[in-house]
N, C-alpha and C. Protein backbone atom coordinates (compact mmCIF):
# COMPACT_ATOMS: atom_id res chain seq x y z
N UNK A 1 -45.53 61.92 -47.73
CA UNK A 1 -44.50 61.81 -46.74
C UNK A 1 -43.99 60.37 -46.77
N UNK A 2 -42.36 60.21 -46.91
CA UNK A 2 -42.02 59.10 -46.67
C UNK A 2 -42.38 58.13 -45.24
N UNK A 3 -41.87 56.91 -45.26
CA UNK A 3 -42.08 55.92 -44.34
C UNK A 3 -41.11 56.60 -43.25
N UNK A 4 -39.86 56.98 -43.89
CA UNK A 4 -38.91 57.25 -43.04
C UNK A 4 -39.08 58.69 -42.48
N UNK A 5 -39.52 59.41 -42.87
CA UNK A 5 -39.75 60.71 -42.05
C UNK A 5 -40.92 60.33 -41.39
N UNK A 6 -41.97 59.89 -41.57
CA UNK A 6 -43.07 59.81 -40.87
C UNK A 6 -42.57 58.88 -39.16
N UNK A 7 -41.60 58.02 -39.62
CA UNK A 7 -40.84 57.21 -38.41
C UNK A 7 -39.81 58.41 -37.85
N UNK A 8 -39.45 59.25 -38.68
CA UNK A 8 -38.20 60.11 -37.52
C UNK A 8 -39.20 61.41 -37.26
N UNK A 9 -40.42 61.44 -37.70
CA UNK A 9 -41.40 62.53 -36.95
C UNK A 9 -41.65 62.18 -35.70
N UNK A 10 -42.21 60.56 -35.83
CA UNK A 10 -42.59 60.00 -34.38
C UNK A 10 -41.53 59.96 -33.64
N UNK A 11 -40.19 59.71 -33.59
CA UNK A 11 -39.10 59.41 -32.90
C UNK A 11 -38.93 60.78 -32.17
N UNK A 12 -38.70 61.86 -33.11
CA UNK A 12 -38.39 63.17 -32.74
C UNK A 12 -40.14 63.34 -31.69
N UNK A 13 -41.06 63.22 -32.10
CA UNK A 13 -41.95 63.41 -30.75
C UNK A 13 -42.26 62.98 -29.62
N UNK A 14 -41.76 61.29 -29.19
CA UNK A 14 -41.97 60.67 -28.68
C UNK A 14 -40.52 60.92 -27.71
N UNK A 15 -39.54 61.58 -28.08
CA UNK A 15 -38.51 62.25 -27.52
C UNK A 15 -38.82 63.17 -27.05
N UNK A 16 -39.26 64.05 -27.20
CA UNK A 16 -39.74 64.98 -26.85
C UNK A 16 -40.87 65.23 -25.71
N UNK A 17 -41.84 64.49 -25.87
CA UNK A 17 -42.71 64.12 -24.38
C UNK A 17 -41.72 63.15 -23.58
N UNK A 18 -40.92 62.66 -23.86
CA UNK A 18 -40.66 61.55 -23.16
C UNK A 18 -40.23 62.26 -21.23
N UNK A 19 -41.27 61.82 -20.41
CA UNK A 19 -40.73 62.00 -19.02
C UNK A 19 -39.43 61.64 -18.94
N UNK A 20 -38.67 62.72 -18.17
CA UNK A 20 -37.15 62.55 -17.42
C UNK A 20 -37.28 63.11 -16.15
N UNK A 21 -37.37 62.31 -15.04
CA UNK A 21 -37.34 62.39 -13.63
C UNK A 21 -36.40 63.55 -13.49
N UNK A 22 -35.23 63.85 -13.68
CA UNK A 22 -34.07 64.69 -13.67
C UNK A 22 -34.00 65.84 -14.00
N UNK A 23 -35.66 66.10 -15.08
CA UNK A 23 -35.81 67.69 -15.78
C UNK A 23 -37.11 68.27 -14.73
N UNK A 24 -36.59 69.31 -14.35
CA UNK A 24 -36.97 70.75 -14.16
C UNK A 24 -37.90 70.93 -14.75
N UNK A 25 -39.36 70.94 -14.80
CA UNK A 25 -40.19 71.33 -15.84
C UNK A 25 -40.60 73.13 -15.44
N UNK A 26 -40.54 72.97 -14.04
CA UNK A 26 -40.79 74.26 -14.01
C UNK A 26 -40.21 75.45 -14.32
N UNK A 27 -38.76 74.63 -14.78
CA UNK A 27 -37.63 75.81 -15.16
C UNK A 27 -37.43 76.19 -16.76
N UNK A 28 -38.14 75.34 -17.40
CA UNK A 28 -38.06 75.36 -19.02
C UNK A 28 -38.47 76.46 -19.11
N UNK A 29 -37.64 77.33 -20.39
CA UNK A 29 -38.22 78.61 -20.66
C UNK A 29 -39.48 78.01 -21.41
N UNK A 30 -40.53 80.10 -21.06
CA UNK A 30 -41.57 79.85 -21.54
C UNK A 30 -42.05 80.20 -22.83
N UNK A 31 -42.80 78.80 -23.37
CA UNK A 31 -42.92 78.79 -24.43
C UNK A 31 -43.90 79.12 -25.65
N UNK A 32 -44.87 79.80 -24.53
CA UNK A 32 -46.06 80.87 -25.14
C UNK A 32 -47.24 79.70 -24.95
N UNK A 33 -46.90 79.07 -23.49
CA UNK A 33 -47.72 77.44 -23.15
C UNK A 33 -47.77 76.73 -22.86
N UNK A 34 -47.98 76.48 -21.92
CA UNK A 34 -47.33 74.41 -21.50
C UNK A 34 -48.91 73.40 -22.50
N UNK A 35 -48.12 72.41 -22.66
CA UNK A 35 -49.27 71.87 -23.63
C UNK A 35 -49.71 71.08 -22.36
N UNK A 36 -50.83 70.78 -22.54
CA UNK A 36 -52.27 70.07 -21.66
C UNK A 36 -51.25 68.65 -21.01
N UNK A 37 -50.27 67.93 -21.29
CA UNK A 37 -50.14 66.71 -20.81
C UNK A 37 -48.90 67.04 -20.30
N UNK A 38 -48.49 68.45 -20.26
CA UNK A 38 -46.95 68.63 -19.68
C UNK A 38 -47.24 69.37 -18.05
N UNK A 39 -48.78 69.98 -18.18
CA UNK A 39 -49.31 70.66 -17.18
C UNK A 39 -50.02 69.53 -16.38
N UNK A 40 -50.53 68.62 -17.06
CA UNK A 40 -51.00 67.69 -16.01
C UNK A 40 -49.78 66.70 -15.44
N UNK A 41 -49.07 66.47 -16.18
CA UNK A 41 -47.75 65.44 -15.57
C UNK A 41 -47.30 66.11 -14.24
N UNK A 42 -46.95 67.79 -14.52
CA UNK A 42 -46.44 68.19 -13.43
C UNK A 42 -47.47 68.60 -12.13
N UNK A 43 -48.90 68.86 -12.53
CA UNK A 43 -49.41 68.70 -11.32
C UNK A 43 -49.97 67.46 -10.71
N UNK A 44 -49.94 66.32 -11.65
CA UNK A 44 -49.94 64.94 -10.74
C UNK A 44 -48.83 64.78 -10.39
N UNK A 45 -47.32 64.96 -10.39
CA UNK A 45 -45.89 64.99 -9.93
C UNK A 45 -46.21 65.77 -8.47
N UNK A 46 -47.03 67.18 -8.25
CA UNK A 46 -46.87 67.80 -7.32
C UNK A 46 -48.17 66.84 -6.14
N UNK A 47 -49.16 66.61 -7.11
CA UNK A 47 -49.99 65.81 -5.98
C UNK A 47 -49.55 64.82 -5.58
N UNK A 48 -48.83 63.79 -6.31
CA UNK A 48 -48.35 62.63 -5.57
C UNK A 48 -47.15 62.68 -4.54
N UNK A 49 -46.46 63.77 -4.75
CA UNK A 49 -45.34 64.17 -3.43
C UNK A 49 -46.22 64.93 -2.54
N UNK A 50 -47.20 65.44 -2.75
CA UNK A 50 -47.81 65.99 -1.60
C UNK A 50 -48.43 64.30 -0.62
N UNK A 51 -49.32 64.07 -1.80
CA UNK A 51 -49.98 63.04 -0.92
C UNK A 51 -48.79 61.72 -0.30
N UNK A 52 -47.74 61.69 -1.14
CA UNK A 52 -46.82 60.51 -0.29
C UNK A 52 -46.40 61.28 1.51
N UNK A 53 -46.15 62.54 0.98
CA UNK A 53 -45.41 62.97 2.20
C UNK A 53 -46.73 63.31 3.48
N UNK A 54 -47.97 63.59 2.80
CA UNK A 54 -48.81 63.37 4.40
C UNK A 54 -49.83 62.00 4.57
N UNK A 55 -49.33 60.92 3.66
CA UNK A 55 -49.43 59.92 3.90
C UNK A 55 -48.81 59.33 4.79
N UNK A 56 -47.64 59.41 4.70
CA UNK A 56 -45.98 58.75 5.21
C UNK A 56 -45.69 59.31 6.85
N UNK A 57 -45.86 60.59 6.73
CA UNK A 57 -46.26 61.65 7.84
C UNK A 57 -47.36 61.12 8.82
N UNK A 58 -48.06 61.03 7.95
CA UNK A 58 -49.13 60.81 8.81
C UNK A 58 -49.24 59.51 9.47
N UNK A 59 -48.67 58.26 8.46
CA UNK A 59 -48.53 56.86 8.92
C UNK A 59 -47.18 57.26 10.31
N UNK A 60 -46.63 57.92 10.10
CA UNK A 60 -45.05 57.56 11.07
C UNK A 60 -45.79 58.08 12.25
N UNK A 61 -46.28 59.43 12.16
CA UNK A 61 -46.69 60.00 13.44
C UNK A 61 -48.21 59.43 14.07
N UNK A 62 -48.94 58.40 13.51
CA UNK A 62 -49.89 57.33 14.01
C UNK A 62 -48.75 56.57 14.86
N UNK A 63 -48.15 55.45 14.01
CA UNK A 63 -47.18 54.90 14.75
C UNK A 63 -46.56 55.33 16.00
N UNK A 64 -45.86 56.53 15.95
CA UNK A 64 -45.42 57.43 16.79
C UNK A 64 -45.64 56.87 18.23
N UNK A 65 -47.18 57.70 18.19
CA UNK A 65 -48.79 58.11 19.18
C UNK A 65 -49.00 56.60 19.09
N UNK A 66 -49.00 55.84 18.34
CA UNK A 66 -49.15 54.16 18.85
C UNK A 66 -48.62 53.62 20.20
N UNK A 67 -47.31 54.08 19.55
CA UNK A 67 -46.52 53.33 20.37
C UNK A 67 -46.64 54.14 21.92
N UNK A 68 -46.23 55.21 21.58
CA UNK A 68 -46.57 56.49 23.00
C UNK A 68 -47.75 56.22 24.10
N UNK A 69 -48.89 55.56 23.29
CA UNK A 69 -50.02 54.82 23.90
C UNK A 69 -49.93 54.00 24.71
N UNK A 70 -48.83 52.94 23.68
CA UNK A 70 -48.94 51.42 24.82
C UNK A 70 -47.80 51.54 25.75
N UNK A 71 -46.99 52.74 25.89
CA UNK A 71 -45.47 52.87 26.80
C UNK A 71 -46.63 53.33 27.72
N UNK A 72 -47.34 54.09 26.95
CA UNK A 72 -47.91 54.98 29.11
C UNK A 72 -49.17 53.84 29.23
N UNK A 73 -49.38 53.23 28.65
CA UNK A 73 -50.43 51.59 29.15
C UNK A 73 -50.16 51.34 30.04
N UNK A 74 -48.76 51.60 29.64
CA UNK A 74 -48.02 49.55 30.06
C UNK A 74 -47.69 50.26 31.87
N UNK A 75 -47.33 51.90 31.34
CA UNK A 75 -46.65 52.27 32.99
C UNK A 75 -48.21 52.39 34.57
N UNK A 76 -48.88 53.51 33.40
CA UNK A 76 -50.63 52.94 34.23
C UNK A 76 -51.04 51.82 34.64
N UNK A 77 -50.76 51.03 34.07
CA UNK A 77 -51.03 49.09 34.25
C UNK A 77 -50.13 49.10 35.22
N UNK A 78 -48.79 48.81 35.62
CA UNK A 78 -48.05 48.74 36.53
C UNK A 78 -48.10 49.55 37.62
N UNK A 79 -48.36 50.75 37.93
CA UNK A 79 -48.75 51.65 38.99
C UNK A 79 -49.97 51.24 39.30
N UNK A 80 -50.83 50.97 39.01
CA UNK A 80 -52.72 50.71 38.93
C UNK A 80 -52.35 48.98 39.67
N UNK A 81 -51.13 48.64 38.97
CA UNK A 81 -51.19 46.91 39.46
C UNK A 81 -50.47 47.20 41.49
N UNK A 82 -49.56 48.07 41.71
CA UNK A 82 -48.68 47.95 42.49
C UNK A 82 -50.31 48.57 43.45
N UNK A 83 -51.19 49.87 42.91
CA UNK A 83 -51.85 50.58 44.09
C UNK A 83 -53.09 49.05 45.04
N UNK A 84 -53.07 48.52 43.49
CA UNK A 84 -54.51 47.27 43.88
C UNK A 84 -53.86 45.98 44.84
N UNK A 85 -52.41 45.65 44.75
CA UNK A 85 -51.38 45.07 45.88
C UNK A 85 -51.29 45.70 47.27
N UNK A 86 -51.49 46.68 47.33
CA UNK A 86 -51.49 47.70 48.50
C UNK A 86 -52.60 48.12 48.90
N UNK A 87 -54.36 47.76 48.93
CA UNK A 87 -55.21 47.97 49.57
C UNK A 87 -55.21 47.06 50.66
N UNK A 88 -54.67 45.72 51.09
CA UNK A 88 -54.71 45.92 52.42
C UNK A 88 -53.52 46.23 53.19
N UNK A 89 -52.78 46.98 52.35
CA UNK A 89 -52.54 48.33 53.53
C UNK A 89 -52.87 49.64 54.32
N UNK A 90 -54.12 49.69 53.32
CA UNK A 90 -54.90 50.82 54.03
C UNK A 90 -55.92 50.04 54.36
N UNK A 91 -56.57 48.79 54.66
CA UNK A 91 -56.58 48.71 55.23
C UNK A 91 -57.09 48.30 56.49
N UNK A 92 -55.14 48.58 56.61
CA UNK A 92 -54.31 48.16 57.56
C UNK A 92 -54.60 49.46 58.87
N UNK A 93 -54.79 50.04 58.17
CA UNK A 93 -54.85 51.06 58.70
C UNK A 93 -56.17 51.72 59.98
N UNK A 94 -56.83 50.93 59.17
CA UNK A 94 -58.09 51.33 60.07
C UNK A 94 -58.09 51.52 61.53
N UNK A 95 -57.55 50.33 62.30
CA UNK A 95 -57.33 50.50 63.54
C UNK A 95 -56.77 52.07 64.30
N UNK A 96 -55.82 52.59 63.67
CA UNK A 96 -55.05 53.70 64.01
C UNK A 96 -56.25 54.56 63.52
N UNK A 97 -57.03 54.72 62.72
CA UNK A 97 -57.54 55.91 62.29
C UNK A 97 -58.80 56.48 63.93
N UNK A 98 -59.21 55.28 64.42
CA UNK A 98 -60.17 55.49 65.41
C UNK A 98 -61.57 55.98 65.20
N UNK A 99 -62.29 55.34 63.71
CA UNK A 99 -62.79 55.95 63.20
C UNK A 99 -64.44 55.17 64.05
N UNK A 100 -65.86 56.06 63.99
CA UNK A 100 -66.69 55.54 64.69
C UNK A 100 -67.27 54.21 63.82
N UNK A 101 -67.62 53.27 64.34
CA UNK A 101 -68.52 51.71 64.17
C UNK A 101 -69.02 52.13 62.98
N UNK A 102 -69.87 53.03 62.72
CA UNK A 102 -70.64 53.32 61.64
C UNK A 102 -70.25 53.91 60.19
N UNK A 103 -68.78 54.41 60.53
CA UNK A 103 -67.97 54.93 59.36
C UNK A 103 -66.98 53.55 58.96
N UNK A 104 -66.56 52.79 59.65
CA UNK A 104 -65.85 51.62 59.63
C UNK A 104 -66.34 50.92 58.05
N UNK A 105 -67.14 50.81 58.08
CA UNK A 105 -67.69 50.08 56.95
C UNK A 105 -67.72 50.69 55.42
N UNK A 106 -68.00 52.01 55.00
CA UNK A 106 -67.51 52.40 54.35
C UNK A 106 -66.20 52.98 54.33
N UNK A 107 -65.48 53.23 55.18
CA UNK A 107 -64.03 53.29 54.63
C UNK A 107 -63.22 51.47 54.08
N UNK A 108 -64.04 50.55 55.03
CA UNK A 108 -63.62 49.19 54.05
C UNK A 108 -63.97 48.97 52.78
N UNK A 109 -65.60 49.88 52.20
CA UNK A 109 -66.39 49.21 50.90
C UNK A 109 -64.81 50.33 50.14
N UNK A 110 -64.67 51.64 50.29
CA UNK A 110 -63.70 52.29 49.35
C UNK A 110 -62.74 51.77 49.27
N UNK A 111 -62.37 51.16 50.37
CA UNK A 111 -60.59 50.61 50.36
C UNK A 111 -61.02 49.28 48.93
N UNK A 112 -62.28 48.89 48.78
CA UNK A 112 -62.66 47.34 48.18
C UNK A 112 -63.24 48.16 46.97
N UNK A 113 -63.33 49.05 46.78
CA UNK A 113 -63.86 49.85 45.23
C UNK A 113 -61.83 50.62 44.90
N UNK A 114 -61.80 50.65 46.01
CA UNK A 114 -60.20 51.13 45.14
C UNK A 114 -59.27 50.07 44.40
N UNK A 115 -59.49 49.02 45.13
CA UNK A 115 -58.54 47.74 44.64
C UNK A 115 -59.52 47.24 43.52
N UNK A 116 -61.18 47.47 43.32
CA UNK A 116 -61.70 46.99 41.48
C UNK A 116 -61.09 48.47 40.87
N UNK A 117 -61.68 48.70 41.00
CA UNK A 117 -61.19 50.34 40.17
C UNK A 117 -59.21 50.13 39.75
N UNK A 118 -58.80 50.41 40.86
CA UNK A 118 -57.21 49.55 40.05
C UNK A 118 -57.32 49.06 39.20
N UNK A 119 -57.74 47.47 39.64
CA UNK A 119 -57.70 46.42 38.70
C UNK A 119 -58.89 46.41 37.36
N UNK A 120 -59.22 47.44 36.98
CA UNK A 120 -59.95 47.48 36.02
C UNK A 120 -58.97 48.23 35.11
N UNK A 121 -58.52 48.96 35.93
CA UNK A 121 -57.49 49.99 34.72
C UNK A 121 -56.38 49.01 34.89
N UNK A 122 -55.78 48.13 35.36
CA UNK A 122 -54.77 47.30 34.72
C UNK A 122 -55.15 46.30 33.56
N UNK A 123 -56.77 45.96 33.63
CA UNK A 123 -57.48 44.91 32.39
C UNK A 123 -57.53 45.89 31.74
N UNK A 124 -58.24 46.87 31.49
CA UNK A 124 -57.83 47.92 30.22
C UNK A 124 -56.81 48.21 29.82
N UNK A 125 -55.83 48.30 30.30
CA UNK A 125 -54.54 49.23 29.84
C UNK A 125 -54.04 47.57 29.25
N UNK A 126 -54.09 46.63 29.76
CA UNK A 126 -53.62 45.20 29.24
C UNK A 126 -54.29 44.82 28.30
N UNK A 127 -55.10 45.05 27.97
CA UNK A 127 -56.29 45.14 26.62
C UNK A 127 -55.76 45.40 25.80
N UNK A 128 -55.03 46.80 25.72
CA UNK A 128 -55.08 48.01 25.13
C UNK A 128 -56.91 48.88 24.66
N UNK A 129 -57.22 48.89 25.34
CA UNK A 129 -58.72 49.34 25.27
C UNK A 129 -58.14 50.66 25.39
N UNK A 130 -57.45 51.21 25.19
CA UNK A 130 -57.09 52.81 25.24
C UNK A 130 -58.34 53.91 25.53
N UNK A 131 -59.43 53.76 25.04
CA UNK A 131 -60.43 54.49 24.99
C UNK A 131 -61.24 54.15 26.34
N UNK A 132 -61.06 53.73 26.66
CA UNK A 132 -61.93 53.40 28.36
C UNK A 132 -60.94 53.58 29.15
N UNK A 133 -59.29 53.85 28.88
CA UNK A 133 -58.17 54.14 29.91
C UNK A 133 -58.91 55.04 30.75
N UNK A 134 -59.21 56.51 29.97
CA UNK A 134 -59.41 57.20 30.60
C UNK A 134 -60.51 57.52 31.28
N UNK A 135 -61.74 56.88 30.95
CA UNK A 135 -62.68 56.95 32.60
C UNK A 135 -62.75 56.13 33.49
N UNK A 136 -61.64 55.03 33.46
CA UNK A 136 -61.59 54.01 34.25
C UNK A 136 -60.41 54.81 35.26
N UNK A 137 -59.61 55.79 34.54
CA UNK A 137 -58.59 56.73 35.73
C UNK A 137 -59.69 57.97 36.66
N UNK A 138 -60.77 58.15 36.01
CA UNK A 138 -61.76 59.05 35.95
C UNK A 138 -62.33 58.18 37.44
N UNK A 139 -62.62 57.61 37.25
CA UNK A 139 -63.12 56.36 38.05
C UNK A 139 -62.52 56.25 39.75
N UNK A 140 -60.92 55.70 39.32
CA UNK A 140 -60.50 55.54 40.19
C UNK A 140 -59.89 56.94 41.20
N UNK A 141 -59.98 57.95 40.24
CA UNK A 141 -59.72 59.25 41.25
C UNK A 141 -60.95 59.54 41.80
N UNK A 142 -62.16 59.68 41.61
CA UNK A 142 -63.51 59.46 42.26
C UNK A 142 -63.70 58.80 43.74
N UNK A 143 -62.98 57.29 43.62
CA UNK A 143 -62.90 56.74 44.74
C UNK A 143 -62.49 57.27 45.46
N UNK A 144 -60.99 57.12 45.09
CA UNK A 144 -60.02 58.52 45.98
C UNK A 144 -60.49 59.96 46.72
N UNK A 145 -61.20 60.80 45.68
CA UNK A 145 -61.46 61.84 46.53
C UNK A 145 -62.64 61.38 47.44
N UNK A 146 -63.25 60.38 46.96
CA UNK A 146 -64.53 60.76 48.04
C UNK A 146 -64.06 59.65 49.35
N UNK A 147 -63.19 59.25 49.39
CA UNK A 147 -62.40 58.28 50.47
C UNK A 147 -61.84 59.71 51.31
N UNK A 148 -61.05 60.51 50.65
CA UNK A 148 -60.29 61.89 51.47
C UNK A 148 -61.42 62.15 52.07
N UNK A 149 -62.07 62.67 51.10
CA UNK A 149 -63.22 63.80 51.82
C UNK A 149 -63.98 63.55 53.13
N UNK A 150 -64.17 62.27 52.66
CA UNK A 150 -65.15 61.78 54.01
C UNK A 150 -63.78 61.61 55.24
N UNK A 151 -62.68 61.26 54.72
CA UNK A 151 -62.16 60.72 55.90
C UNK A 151 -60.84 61.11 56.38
N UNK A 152 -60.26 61.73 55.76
CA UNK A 152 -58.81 63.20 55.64
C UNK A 152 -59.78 64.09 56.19
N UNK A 153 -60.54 64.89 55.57
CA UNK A 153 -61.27 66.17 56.05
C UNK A 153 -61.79 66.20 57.40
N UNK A 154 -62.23 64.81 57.67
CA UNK A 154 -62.67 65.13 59.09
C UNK A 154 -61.87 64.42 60.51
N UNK A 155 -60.53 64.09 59.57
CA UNK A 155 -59.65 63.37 60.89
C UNK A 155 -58.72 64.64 60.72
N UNK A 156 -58.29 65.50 60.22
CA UNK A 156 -57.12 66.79 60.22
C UNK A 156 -57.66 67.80 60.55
């Protein structure tokens, strides 16, 4: 075999594998075969669009839920900041309630566990400690009901 056919053998093959982003492989008629490196091109072609797209997916919709996180932080932190500004308004309250000498004192320790309890979920949510948000809300509804219970339930 000449120099020169042996060079337009390689040319003509190296044409021939040559990847083209633009070709259809799955549409080539069939040719009694896909050869071993035309079958793997196209299923690493299909794995790497799989894996970009629930990579990418998956990065945007983290982000997403990121951000979704620190918007309802930031609004918990501010409601949690305004309720812990407003314990001595309840209290303020005590006087009107007419409650006996001996209950007096724990409706002050709750009114004084409601305003830490607040202010714990405003240092978390200002953290971003996301993962303690929620038993520190766990927390502060605790106070709450057992403030009603003892003291709604038996003044209504």
């Amino acid at each position: 075999m000449t120099s020169w056919s042996l060079l337009g053998s390689w040319v003509l093959l190296i044409a021939a594998c040559a990847y083209n982003p633009h070709t259809d492989h799955h549409s080539l008629p069939d040719s009694g075969g896909a050869t071993l490196h035309a079958t793997q091109n196209d299923q690493l072609r299909d794995l790497m669009v799989a894996m970009n797209s629930l990579l990418f997916e998956r990065i945007h919709t983290e982000l997403e839920a990121d951000l979704g996180r620190e918007m309802a932080a930031r609004e918990i932190a501010v409601a949690a900041s305004k309720l812990r500004s407003n314990v001595n308004a309840i209290t303020e309250t005590l006087p009107k309630l007419n409650l006996p000498a001996d209950q007096q004192p724990v409706f002050l320790a709750l009114a004084a566990e409601l305003g830490q309890r607040a202010q714990a979920i405003v240092d978390v949510a200002n953290n971003r400690q996301y993962a303690r948000l929620s038993p520190a809300l766990d927390n502060l509804e605790q106070t709450c009901m057992a403030c009603h219970h003892l003291f709604r339930a038996a003044h209504h």
